[in-house]
Protein backbone atom coordinates (compact mmCIF):
# COMPACT_ATOMS: atom_id res chain seq x y z
CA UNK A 1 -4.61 -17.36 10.29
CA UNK A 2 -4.15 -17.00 13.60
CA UNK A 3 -3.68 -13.92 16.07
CA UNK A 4 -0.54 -15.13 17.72
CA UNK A 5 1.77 -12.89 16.10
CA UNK A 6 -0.57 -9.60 17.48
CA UNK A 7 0.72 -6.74 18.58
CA UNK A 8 0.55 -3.89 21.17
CA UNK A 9 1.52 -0.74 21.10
CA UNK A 10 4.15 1.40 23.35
CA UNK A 11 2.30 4.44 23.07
CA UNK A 12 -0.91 5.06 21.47
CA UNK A 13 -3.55 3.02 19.63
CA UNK A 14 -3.11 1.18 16.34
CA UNK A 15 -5.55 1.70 13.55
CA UNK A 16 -6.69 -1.71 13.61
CA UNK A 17 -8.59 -3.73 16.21
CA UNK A 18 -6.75 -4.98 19.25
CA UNK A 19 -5.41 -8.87 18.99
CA UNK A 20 -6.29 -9.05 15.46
CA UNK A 21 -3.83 -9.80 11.95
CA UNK A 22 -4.64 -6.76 10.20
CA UNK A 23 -4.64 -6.94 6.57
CA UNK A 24 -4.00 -3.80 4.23
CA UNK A 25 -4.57 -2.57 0.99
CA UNK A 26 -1.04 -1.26 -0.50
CA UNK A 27 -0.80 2.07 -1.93
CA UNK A 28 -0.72 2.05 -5.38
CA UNK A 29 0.10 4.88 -7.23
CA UNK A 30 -2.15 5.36 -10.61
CA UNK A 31 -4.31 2.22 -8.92
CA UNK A 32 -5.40 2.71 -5.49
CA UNK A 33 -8.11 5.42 -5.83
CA UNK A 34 -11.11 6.28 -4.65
CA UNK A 35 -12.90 3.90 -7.18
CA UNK A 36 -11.07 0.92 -6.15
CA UNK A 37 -11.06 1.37 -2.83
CA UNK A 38 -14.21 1.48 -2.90
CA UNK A 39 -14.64 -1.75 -4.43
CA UNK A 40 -12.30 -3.40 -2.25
CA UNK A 41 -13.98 -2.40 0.99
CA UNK A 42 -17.51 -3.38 -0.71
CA UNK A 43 -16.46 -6.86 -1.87
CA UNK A 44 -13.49 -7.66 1.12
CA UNK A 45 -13.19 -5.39 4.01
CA UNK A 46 -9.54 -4.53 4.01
CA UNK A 47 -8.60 -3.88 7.63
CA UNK A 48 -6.76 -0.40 6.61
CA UNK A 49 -6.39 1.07 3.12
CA UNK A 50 -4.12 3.54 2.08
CA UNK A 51 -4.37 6.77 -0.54
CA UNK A 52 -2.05 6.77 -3.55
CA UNK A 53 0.71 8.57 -2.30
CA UNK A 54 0.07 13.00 -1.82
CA UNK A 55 2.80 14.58 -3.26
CA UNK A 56 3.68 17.53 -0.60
CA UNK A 57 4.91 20.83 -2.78
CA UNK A 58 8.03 21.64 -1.08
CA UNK A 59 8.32 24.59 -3.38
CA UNK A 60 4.69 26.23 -2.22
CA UNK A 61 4.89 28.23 1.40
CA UNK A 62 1.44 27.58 1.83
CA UNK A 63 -0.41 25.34 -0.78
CA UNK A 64 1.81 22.17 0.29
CA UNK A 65 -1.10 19.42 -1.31
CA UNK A 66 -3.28 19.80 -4.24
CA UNK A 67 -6.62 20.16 -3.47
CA UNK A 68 -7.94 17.20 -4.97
CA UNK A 69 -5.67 15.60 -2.82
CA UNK A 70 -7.16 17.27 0.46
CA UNK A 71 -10.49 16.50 -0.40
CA UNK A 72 -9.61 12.83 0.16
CA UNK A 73 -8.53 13.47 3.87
CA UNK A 74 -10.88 11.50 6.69
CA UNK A 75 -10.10 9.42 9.32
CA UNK A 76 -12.89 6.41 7.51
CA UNK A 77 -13.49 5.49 4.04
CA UNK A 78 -16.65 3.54 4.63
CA UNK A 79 -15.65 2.39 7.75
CA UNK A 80 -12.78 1.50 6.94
CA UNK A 81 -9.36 3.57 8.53
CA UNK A 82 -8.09 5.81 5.77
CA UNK A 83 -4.05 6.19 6.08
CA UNK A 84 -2.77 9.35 4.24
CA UNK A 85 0.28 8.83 2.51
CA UNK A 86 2.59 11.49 1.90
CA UNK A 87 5.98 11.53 -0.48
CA UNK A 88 8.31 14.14 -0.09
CA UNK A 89 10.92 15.86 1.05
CA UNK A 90 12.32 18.50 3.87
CA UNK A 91 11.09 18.88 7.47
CA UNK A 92 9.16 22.04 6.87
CA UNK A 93 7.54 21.12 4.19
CA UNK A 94 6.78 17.46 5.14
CA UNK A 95 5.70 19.07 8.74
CA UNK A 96 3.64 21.77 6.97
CA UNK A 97 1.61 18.76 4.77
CA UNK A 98 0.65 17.21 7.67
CA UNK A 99 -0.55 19.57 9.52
CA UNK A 100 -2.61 20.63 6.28
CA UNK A 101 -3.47 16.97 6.04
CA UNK A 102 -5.22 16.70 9.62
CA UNK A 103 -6.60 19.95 9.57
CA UNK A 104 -8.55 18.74 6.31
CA UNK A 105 -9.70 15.49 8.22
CA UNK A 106 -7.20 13.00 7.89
CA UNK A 107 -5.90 10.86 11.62
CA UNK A 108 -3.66 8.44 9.63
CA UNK A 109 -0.61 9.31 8.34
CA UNK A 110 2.28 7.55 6.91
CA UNK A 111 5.36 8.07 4.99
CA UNK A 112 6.52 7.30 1.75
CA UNK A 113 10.25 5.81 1.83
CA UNK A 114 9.93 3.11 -0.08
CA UNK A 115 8.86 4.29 -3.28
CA UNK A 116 11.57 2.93 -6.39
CA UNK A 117 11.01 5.74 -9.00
CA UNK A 118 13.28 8.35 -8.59
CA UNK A 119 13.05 11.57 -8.11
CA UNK A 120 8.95 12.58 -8.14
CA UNK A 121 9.60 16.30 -7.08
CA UNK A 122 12.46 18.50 -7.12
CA UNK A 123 14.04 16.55 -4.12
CA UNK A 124 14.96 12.78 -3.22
CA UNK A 125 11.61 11.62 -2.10
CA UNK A 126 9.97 8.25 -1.96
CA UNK A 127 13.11 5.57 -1.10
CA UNK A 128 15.80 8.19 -2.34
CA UNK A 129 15.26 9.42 1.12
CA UNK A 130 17.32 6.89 2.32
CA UNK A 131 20.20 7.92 0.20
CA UNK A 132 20.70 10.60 3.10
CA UNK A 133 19.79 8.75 6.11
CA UNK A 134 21.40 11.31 8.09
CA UNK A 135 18.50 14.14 7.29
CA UNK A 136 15.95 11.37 8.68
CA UNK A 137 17.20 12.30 12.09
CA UNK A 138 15.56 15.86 11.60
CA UNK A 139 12.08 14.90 9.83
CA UNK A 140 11.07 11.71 11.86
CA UNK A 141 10.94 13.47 15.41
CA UNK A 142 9.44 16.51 13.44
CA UNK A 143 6.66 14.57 11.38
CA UNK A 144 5.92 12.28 14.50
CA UNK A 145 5.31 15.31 16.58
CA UNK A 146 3.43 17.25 13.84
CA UNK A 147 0.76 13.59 14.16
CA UNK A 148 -2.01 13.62 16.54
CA UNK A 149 -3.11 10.38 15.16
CA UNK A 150 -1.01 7.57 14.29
CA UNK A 151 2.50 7.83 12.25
CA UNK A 152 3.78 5.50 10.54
CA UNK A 153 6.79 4.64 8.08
CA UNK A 154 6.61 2.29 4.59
CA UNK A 155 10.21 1.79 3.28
CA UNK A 156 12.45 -0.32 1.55
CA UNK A 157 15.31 -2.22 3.50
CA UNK A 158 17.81 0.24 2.25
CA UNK A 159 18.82 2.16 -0.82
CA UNK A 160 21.68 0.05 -2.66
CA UNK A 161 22.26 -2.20 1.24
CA UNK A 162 19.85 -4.27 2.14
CA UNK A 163 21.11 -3.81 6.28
CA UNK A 164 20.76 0.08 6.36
CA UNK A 165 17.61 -0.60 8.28
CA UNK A 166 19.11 -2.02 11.18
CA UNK A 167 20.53 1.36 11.77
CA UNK A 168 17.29 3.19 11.15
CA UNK A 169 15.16 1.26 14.01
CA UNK A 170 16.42 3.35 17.16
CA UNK A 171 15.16 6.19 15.49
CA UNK A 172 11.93 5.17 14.30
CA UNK A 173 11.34 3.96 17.65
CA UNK A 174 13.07 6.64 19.92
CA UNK A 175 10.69 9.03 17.55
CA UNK A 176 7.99 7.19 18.36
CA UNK A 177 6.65 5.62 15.29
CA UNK A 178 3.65 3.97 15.52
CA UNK A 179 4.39 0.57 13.15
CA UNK A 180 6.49 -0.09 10.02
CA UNK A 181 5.63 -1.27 6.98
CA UNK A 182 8.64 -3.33 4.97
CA UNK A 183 8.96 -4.40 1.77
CA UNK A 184 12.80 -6.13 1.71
CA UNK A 185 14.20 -4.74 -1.22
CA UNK A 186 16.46 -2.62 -2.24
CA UNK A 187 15.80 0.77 -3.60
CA UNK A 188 18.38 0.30 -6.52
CA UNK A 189 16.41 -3.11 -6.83
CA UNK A 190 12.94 -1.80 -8.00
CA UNK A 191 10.77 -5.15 -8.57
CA UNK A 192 13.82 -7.28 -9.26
CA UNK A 193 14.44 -10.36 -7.57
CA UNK A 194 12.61 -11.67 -5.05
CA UNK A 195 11.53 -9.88 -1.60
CA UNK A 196 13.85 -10.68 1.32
CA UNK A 197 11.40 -11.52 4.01
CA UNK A 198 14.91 -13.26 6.06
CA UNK A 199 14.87 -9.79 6.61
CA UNK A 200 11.62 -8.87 7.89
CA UNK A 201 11.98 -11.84 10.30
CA UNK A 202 15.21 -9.90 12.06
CA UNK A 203 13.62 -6.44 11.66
CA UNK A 204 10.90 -8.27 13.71
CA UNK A 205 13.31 -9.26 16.37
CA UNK A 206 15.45 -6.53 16.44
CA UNK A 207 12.23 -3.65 17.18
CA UNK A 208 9.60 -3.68 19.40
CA UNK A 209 7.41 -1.41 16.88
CA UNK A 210 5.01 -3.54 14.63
CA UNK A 211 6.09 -4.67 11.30
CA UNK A 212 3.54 -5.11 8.85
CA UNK A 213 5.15 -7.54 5.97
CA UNK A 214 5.26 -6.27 2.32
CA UNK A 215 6.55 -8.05 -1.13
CA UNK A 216 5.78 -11.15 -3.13
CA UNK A 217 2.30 -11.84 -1.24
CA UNK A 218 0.34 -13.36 -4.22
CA UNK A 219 -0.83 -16.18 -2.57
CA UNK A 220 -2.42 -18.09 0.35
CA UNK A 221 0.79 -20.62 0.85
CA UNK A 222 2.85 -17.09 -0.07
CA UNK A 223 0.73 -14.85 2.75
CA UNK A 224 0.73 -17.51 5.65
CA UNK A 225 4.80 -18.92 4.63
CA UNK A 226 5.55 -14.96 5.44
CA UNK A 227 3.62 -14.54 8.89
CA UNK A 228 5.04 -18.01 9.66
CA UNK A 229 8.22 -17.70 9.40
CA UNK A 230 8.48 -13.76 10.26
CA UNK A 231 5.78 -13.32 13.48
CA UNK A 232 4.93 -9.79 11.63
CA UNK A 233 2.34 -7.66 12.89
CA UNK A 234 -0.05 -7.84 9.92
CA UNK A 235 0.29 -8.16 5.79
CA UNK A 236 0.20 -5.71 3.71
CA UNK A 237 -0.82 -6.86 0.01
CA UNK A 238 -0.50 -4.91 -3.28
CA UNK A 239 -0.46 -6.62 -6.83
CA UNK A 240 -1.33 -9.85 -5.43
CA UNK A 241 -4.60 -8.50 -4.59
CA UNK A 242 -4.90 -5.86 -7.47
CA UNK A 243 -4.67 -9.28 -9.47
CA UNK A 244 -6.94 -10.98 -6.87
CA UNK A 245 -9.49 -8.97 -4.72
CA UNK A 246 -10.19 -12.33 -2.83
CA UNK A 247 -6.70 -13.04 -1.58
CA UNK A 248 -8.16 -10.75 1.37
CA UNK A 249 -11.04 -13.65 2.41
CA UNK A 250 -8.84 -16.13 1.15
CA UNK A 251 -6.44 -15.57 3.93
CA UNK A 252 -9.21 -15.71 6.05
CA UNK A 253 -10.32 -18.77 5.39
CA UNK A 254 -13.62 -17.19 3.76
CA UNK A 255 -13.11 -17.96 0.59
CA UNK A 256 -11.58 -21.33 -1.24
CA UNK A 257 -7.75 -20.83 -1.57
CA UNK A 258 -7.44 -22.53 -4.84
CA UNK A 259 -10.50 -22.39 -6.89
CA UNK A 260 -10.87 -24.32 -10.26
CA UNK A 261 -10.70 -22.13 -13.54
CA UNK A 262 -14.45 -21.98 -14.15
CA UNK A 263 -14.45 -20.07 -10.68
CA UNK A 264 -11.27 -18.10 -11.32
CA UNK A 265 -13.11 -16.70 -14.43
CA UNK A 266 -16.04 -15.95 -13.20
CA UNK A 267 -14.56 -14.12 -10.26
CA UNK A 268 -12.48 -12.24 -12.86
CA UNK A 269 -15.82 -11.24 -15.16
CA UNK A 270 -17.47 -9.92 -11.80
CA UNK A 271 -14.61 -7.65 -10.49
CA UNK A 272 -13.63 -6.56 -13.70
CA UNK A 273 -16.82 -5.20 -14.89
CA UNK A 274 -17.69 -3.93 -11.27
CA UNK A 275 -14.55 -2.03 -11.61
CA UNK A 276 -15.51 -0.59 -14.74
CA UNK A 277 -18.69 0.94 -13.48
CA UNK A 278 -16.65 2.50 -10.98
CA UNK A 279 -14.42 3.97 -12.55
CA UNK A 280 -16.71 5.07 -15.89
CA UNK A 281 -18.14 7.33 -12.82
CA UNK A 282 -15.05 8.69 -11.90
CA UNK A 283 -12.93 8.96 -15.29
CA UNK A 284 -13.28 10.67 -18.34
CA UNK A 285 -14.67 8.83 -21.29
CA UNK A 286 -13.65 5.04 -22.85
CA UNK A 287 -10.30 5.54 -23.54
CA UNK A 288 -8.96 6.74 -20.06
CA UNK A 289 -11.12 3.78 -18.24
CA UNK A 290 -9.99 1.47 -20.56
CA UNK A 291 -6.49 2.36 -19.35
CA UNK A 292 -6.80 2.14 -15.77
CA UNK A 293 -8.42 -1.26 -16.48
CA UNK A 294 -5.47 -2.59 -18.77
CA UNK A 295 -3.13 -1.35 -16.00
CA UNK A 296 -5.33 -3.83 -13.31
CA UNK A 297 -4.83 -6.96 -16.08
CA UNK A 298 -1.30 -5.91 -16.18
CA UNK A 299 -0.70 -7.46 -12.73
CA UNK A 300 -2.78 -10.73 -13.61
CA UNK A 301 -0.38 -13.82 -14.27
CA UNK A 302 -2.62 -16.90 -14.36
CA UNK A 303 -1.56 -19.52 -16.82
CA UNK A 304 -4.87 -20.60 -17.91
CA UNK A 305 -6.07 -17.53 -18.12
CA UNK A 306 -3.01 -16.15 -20.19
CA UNK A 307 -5.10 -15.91 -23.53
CA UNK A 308 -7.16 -13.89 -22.24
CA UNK A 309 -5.40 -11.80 -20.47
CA UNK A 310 -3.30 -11.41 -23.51
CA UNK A 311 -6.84 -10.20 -25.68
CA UNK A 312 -7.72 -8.13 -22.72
CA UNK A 313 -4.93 -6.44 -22.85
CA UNK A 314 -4.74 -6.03 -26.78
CA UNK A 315 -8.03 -4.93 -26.91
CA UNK A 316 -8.51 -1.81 -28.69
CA UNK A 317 -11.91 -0.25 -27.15
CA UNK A 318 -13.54 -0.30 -23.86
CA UNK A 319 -16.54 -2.32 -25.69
CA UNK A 320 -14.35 -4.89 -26.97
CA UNK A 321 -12.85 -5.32 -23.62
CA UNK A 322 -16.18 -5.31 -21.87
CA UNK A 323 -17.52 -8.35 -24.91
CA UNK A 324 -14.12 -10.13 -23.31
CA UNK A 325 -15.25 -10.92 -19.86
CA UNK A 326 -16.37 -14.24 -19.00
CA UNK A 327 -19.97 -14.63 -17.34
């Protein structure tokens, strides 16, 4: 890859290095913990990772995050910048988290407008806050001022159109929003379909804030056709590299791009059981880490691997699943 399509920013520091392609870990919710970010900064060095999404309480005056949630909050995760994702809803409260957020140790925060699922509190969070664009023009200003570190915005390109974002750049920038992530969807779209990136290439043109490009990243050929053809700021990769750790190096040109099956499979034995250890240390007993690890194959799609991944995800205890791996 190269670093033409780099980026600056207008006012403030970005929390990646200067004249580099950053690439990200997505937040995952009910994937992207502790455990496997862990892993993924061990075996591939993301250039950011992101929590799964902190629910801010917008019924509690004062307790606004859990406090397993707070005891995540740094600026690092083994060197690695930590962004702090919040999902929400309301200017006070979404204010209130933050400042709860940075005062327990997080620098990064970002905000959660792009999630599909409905309604995950008692008000439209997640992308239903672009059903009522009109209350964004009260909680960007309000978040962005509440951030000492860097803000920043993941959404989808609108709720039901897929040009409502058009007419949310001269706020995000006028607020002074650090960079965007996009994944070009709809909301009402979920997973369907295919991600729009025709639209991150004129979201690109139309802002002078970063874009980092989201959606449909699986690949090599997939990753560089994006940055190609959109100049965005960075990549930002979720099931692609939940199925594939190594999509991270292989971008980079540090690992091969299409490796033959024998190599595939032993690169799936190896994260697969290193994942296990993790997370045998973080959950409680077989049954729960056999069910985080079934929802990893879930996102796995190689042909020649589809027997397995078929038994793998039949299989009935975490020692049958463990006999499974190859290597």
């Amino acid at each position: 890859m190269n670093q033409e399509n780099s980026h600056k920013l207008h006012n403030g520091s970005l929390p990646w290095q200067p004249g580099t392609l950053p690439l990200m870990l997505a937040p995952m919710q009910g994937l992207t913990n502790q455990a496997l970010r862990g892993y993924f900064i061990d075996r591939v060095k993301p250039d950011l990772v992101f929590t799964e999404f902190m629910r801010v309480n917008a019924a509690a005056a004062v307790k606004r995050l859990a406090p397993a949630d707070l005891r995540q909050m740094a600026e690092f995760e083994a060197g690695v910048p930590l962004v702090v994702q919040l999902v929400g809803h309301g200017r006070e409260a979404l204010v209130s988290a933050s400042l709860a957020a940075q005062a327990a140790g997080a620098v990064h925060l970002n905000l959660n407008m792009g999630c599909p699922y409905g309604r995950m509190t008692s008000g439209l969070t997640g992308g239903g806050m672009l059903k009522r664009p009109e209350e964004l023009v009260e909680v960007i200003p309000a978040l962005r001022d509440s951030v000492k570190g860097t803000f920043s915005v993941k959404l989808r390109a609108g709720y039901e159109e897929p040009e409502q974002i058009f007419n949310l750049l001269e706020l995000f920038e006028s607020a002074g929003v650090d960079f965007l992530i996009l994944h070009p969807r709809t909301v009402v779209q979920e997973y369907e379909g295919s991600a729009d990136h025709g639209i991150t290439a004129r979201v690109v043109a139309a802002t002078r804030l970063p874009v980092i490009a989201n959606g449909d990243i699986r690949t090599v050929a997939e990753g560089e056709a994006v940055l190609r053809h959109t100049a965005a700021a960075g990549l930002m990769l979720g099931r692609g590299a939940i199925a594939d750790p190594l999509l991270f190096l292989r971008l980079r040109g540090e690992a091969d791009g299409q490796p033959p099956l024998d190599v595939r499979l032993a690169e799936l034995g190896s994260y697969l059981r290193a994942i296990m250890a993790r997370y045998t240390k973080l959950f409680c007993g077989d049954m729960q880490v056999l069910g985080k690890l079934k929802a990893i194959v879930k996102h796995m799609d190689d042909d020649d691997m589809a027997r397995l991944l078929r038994k793998l995800a039949r299989a009935g205890s975490l020692a049958e699943f463990a006999a499974l791996l190859p290597g």
